[in-house]
Protein backbone atom coordinates (compact mmCIF):
# COMPACT_ATOMS: atom_id res chain seq x y z
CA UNK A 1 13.38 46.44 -5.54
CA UNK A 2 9.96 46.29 -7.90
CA UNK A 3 7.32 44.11 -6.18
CA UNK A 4 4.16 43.31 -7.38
CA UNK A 5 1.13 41.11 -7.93
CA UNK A 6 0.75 39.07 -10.89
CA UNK A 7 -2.04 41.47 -12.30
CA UNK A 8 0.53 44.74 -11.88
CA UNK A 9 3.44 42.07 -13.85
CA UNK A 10 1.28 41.58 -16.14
CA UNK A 11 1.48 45.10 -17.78
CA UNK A 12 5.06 44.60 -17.70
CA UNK A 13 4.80 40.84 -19.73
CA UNK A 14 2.92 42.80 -22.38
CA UNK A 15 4.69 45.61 -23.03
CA UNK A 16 7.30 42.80 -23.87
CA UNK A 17 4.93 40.37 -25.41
CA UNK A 18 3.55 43.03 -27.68
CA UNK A 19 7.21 44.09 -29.20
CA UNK A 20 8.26 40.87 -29.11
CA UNK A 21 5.57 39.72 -31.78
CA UNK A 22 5.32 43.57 -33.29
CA UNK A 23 1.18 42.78 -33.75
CA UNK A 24 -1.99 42.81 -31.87
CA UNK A 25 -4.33 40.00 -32.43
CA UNK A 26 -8.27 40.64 -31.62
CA UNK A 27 -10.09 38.46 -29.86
CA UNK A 28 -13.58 36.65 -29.79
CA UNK A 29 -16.60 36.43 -27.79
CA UNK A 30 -15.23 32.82 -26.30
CA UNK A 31 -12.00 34.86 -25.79
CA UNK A 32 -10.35 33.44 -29.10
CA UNK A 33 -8.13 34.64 -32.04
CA UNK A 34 -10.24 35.86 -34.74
CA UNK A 35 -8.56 34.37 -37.50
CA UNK A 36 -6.50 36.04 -39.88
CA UNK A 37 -6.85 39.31 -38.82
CA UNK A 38 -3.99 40.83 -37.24
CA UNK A 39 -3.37 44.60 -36.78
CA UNK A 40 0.50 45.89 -36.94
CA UNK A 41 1.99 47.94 -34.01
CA UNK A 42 3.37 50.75 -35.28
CA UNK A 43 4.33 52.25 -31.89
CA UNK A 44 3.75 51.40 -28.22
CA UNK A 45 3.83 54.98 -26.26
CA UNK A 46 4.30 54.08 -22.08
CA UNK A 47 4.21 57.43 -19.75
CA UNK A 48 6.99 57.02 -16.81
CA UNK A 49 7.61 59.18 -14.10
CA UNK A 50 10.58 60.26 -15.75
CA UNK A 51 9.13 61.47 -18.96
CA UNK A 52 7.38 60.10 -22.18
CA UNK A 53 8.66 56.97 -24.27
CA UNK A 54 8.20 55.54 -27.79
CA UNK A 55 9.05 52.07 -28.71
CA UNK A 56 8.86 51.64 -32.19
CA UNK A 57 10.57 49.11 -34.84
CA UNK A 58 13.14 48.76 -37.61
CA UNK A 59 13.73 45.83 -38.93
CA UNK A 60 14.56 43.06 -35.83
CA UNK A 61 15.24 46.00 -33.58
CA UNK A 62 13.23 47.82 -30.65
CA UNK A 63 13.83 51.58 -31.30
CA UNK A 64 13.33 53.11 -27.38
CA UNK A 65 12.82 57.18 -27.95
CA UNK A 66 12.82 59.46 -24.87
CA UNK A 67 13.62 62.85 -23.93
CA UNK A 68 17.45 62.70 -25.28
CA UNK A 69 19.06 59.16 -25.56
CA UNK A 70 17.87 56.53 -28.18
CA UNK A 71 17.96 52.72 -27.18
CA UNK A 72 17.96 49.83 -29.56
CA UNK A 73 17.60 46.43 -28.71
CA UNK A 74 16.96 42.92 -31.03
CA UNK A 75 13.48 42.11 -30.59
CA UNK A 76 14.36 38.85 -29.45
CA UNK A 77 15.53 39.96 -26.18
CA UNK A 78 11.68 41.09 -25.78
CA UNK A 79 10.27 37.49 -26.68
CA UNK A 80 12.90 35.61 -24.36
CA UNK A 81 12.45 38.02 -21.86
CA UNK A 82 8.30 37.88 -21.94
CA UNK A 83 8.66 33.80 -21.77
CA UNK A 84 10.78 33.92 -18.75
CA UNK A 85 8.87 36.52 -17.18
CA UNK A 86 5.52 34.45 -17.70
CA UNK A 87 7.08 31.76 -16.35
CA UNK A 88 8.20 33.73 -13.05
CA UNK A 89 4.27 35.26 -12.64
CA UNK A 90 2.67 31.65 -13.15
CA UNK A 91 4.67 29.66 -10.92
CA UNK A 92 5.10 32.45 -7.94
CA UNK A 93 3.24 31.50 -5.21
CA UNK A 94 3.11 34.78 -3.00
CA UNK A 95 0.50 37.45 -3.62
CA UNK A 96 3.44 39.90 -4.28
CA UNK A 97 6.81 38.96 -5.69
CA UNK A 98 10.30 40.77 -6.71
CA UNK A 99 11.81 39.01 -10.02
CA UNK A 100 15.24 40.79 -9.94
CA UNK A 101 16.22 39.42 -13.33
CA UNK A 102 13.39 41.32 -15.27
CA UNK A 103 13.49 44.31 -13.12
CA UNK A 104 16.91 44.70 -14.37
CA UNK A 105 16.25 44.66 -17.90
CA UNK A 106 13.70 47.01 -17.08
CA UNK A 107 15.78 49.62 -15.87
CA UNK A 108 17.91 49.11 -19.03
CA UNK A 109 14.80 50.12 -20.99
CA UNK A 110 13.63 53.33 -19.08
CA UNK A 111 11.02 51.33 -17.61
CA UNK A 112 11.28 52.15 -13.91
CA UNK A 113 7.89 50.94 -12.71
CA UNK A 114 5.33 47.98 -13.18
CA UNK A 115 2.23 50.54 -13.63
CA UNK A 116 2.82 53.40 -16.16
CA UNK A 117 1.62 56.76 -14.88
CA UNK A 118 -1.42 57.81 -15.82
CA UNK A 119 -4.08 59.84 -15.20
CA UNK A 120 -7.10 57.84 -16.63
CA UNK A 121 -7.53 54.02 -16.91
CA UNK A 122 -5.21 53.54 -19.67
CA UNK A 123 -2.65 51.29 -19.06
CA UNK A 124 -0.59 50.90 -22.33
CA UNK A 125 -1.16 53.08 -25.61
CA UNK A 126 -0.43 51.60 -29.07
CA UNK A 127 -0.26 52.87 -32.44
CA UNK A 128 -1.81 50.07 -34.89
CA UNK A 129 -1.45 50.07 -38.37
CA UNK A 130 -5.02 49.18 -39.95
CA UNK A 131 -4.39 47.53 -43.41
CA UNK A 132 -8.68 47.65 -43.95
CA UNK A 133 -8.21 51.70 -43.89
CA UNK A 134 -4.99 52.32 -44.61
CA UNK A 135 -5.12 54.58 -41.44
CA UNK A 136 -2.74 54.73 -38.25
CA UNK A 137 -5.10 55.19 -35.01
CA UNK A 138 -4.24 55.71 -31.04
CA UNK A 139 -5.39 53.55 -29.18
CA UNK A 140 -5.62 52.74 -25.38
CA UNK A 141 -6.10 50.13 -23.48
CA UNK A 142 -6.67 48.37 -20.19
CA UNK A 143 -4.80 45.78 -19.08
CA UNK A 144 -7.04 42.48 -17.93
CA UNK A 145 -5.02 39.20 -17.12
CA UNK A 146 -6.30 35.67 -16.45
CA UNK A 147 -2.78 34.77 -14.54
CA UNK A 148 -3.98 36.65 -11.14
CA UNK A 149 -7.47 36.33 -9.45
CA UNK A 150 -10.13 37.91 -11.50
CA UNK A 151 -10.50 41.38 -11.57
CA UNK A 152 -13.72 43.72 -11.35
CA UNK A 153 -15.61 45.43 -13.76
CA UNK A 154 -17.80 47.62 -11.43
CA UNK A 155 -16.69 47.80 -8.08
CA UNK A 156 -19.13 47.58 -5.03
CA UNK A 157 -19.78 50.17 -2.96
CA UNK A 158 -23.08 52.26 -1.21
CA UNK A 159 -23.12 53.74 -4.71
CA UNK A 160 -24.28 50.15 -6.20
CA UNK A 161 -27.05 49.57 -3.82
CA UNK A 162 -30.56 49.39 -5.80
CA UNK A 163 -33.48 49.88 -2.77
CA UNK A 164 -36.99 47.78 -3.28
CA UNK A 165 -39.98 48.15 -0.66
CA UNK A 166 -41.25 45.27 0.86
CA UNK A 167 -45.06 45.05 0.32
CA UNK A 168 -47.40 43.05 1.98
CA UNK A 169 -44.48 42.23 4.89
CA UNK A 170 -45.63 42.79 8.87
CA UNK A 171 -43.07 44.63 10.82
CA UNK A 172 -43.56 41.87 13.67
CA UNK A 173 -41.95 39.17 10.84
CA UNK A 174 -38.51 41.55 10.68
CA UNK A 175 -36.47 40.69 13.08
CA UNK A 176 -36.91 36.58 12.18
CA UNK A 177 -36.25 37.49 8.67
CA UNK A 178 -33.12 39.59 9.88
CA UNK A 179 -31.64 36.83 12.21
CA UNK A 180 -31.19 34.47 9.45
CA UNK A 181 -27.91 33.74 9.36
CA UNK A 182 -26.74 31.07 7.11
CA UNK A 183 -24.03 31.13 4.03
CA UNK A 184 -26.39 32.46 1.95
CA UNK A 185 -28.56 34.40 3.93
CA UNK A 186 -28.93 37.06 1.58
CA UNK A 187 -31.28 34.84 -0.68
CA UNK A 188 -32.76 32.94 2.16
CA UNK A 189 -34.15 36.11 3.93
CA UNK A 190 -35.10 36.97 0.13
CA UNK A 191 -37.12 33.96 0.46
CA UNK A 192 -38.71 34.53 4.12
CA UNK A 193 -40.01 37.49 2.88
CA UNK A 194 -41.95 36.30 -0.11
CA UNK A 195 -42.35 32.80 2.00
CA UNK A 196 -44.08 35.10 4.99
CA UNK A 197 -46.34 36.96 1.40
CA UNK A 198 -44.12 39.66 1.02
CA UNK A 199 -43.30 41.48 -2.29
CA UNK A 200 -40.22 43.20 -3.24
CA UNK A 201 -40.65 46.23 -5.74
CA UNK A 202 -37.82 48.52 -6.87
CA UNK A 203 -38.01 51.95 -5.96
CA UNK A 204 -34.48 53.44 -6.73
CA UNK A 205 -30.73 53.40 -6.57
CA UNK A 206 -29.66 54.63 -2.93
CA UNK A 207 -27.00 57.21 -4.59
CA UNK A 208 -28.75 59.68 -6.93
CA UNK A 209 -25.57 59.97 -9.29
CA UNK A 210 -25.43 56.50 -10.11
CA UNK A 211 -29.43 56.40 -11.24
CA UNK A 212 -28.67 59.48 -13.15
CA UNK A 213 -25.64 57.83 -14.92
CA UNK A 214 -27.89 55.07 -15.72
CA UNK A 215 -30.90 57.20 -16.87
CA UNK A 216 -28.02 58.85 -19.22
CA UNK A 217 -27.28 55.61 -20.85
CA UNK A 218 -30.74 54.82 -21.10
CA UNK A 219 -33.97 55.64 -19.81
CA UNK A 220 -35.35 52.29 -18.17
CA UNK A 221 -31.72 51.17 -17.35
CA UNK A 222 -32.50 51.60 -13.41
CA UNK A 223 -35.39 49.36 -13.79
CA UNK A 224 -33.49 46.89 -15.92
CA UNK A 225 -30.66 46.82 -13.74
CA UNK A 226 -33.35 46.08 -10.64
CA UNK A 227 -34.85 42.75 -12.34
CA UNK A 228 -31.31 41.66 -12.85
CA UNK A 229 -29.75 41.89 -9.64
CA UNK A 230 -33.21 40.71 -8.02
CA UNK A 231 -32.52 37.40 -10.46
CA UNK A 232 -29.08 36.82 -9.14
CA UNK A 233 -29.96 37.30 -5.76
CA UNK A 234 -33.13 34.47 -6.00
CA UNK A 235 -31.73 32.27 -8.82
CA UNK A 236 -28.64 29.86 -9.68
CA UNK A 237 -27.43 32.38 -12.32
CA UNK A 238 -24.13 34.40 -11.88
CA UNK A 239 -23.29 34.99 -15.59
CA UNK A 240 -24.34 37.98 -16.90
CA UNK A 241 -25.26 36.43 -20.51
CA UNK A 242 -27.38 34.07 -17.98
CA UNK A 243 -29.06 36.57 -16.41
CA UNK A 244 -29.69 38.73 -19.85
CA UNK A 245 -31.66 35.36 -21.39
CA UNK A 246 -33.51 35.07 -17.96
CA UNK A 247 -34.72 38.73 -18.16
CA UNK A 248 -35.21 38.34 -21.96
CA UNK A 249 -37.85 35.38 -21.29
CA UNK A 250 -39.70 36.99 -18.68
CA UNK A 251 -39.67 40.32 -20.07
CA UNK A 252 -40.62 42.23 -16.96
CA UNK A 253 -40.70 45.83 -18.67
CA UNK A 254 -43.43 44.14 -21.23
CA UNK A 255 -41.45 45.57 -24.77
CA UNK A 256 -43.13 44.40 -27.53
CA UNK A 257 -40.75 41.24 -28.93
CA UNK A 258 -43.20 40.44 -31.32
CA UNK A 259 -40.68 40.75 -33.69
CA UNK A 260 -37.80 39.24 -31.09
CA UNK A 261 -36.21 42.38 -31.05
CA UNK A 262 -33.74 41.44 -27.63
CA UNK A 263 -33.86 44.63 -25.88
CA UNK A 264 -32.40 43.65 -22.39
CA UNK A 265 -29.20 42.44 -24.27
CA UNK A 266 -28.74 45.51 -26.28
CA UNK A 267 -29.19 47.99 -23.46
CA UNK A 268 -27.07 45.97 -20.72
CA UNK A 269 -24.72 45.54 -23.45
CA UNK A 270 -24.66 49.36 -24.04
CA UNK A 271 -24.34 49.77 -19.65
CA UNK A 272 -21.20 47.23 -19.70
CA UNK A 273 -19.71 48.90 -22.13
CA UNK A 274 -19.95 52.11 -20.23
CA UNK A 275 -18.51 51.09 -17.38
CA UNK A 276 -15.60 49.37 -18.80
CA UNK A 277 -14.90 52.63 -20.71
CA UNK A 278 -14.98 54.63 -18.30
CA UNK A 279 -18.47 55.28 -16.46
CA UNK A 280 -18.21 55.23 -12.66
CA UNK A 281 -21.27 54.98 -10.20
CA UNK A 282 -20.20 57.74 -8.01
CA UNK A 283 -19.16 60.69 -10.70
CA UNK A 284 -20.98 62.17 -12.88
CA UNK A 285 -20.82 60.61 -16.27
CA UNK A 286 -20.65 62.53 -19.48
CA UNK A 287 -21.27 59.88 -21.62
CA UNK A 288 -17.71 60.54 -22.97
CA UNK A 289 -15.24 57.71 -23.11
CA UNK A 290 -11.68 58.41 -21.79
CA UNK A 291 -8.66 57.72 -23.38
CA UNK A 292 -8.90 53.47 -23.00
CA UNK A 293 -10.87 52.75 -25.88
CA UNK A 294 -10.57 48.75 -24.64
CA UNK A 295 -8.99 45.69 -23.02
CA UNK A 296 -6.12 43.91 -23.77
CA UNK A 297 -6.47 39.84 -22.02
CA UNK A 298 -3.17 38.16 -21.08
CA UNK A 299 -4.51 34.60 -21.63
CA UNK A 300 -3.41 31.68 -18.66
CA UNK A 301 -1.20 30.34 -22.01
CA UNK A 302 0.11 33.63 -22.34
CA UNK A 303 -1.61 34.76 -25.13
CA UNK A 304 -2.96 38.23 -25.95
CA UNK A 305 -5.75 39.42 -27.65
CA UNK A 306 -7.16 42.88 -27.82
CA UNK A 307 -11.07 44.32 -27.44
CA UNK A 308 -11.42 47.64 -28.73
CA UNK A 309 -14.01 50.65 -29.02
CA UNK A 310 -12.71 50.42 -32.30
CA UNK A 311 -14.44 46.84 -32.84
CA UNK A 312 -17.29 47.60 -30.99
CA UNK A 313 -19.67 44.45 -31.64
CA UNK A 314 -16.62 42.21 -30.47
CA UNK A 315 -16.00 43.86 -27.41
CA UNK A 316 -20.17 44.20 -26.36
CA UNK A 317 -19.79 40.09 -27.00
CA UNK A 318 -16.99 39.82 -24.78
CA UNK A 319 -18.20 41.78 -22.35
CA UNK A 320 -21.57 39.97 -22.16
CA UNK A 321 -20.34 36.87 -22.23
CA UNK A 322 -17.16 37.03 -19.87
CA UNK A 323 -18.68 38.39 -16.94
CA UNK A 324 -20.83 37.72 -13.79
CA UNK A 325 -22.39 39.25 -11.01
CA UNK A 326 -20.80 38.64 -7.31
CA UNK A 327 -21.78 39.23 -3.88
CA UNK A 328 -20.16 41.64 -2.15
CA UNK A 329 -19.37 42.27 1.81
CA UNK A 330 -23.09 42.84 2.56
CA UNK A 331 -21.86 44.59 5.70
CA UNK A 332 -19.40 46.74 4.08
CA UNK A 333 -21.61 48.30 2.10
CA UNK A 334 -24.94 48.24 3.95
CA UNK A 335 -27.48 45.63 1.90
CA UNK A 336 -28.78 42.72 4.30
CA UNK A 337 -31.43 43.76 6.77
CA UNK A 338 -34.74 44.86 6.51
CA UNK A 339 -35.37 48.22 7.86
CA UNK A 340 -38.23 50.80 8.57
CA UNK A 341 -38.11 54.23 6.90
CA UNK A 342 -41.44 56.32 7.43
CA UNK A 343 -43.41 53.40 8.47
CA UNK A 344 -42.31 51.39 5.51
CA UNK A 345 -39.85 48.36 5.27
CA UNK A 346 -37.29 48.11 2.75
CA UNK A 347 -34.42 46.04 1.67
CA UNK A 348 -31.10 46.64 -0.45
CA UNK A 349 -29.46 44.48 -3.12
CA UNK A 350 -25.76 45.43 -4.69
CA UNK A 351 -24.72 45.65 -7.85
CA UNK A 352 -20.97 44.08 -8.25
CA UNK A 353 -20.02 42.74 -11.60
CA UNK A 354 -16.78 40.91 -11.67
CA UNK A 355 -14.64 39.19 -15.27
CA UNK A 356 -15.24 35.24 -15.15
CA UNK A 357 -11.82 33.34 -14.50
């Protein structure tokens, strides 16, 4: 028996919602179809533990190529099935589920498990037909749906931990400033400290790799990145395109906008973009992007729209605009006291950016 979560059915409804409709449709900044623009599968390619498969089209039929055997069946088994299988993820209640009726037409498909296997973030690979270029690209994609609880775009960890020294703090105020313990006591002992005259000023990332990665992307990213997080931690703003119009205004970094160039939106929008295509705070990044080149959202209607490498202004927007920062388990990863280091007293904020619901 297959069980899963509703984010791990989810590949399965779009394998079937894809060759069902036979097109990819790209999507907005507000998450939208762009209208009348509509790219042609040519081929959907899906890597099982049991080999390599093509699904491709002829007329009203599903052509499934493997090792040997050829499978063909009418495409409108694929749309019937993807309806009653986003009916089955939207109204289960349990945080995993069997649904024995797909799983059988699964295994009648070579399709033997909810995740393909794969070595990189790529969870579905489709062959588009682009009528602009006349041209037949690869592309791969990560699978992002709205029907489960909303998934990460850089996970917390030590890695994510940006350090500031406390100026201006005595070492007898600490331990008050550490025993506050309310909801948010992350921003409240933010707020003792400057409250008692304290200053907070960034002095690095507490994993060298991760500063590096960012110094890769761009030079003053660490310092960018600092100002931000600081904001969410002291502010009312999760959003990231929040945040980026806070940082904008105050324009910490002092860039010249006499001409409004937007700088902090342009290089956070080049750091998001990273990450989602494949930079990871605790590996040394290349600046290469693996084989996803993008997302694919399954919508809470059950729609699905595509954000590609290959569109790259829509998927920055996206990006920028459908995420937040979070707060993560502060003692997990080490970020809510005050502490002494060499007769200094510092304090550590984490970096967690998560997809809006």
């Amino acid at each position: 028996m297959i069980t899963g979560n509703k984010g791990e059915w989810s590949e399965i409804y779009t394998l079937f919602k894809l060759l069902g409709d036979k097109i990819l449709q790209p999507g907005d900044e507000n998450i939208e179809k762009i209208q009348n623009v509509i790219y042609p599968i040519v081929k959907i390619l899906r890597s099982e533990t049991t080999g390599n498969f093509e699904y491709s089209f002829k007329d009203d039929i599903v052509i499934i190529s493997g090792k040997e055997e050829v499978l063909r069946f009418p495409i409108s088994e694929f749309k019937n099935k993807a309806i009653s299988l986003l009916d089955s993820i939207k109204s289960s209640t349990e945080r995993t589920f069997s649904i024995p009726k797909i799983e059988d037409f699964m295994q009648s498909i070579n399709c033997i498990s909810l995740k393909a296997s794969s070595t990189t973030k790529t969870d579905i690979t489709i062959i588009i037909h682009d009528q602009r270029t006349s041209q037949q690209p690869t592309l791969g994609f990560s699978i992002k749906s709205q029907l489960g609880s909303p998934s990460t775009l850089l996970n917390a960890g030590k890695t994510t931990n940006f350090i500031y020294r406390i100026e201006n703090l005595n070492s007898t105020e600490v331990e008050e400033i550490n025993n506050i313990d309310t909801r948010s006591k992350i921003k409240d002992r933010i707020e003792k400290i400057i409250e008692k005259g304290g200053h907070l000023k960034f002095v690095g990332t507490e994993k060298q790799i991760f500063s590096n990665n960012l110094v890769l992307i761009d030079s003053l990213l660490p310092q960018i990145l600092s100002e931000t997080v600081f904001d969410f931690y002291t502010s009312n703003h999760s959003k990231v395109s929040d945040l980026v119009t806070e940082i904008e205004n105050k324009n910490p970094l002092k860039f010249d906008t006499s001409n409004e160039h937007q700088f902090y939106n342009y290089k956070i929008k080049r750091f998001l973009t990273d990450v989602a295509l494949g930079m990871m705070p605790s590996k040394v990044w290349s600046g290469q992007y693996n084989a996803t080149g993008g997302y694919l959202i399954v919508k809470e209607d059950g729609d699905i729209l595509c954000y590609h490498i290959y569109n790259r202004n829509e998927f920055e927007d996206y990006l920028i605009n459908n995420t937040k920062l979070d707060t993560a388990s502060s003692s997990r990863h080490g970020f809510r006291e005050v502490y002494e280091r060499n007769g200094d007293l510092y304090f550590k904020l984490n970096l967690q950016i998560r997809f809006l619901k």
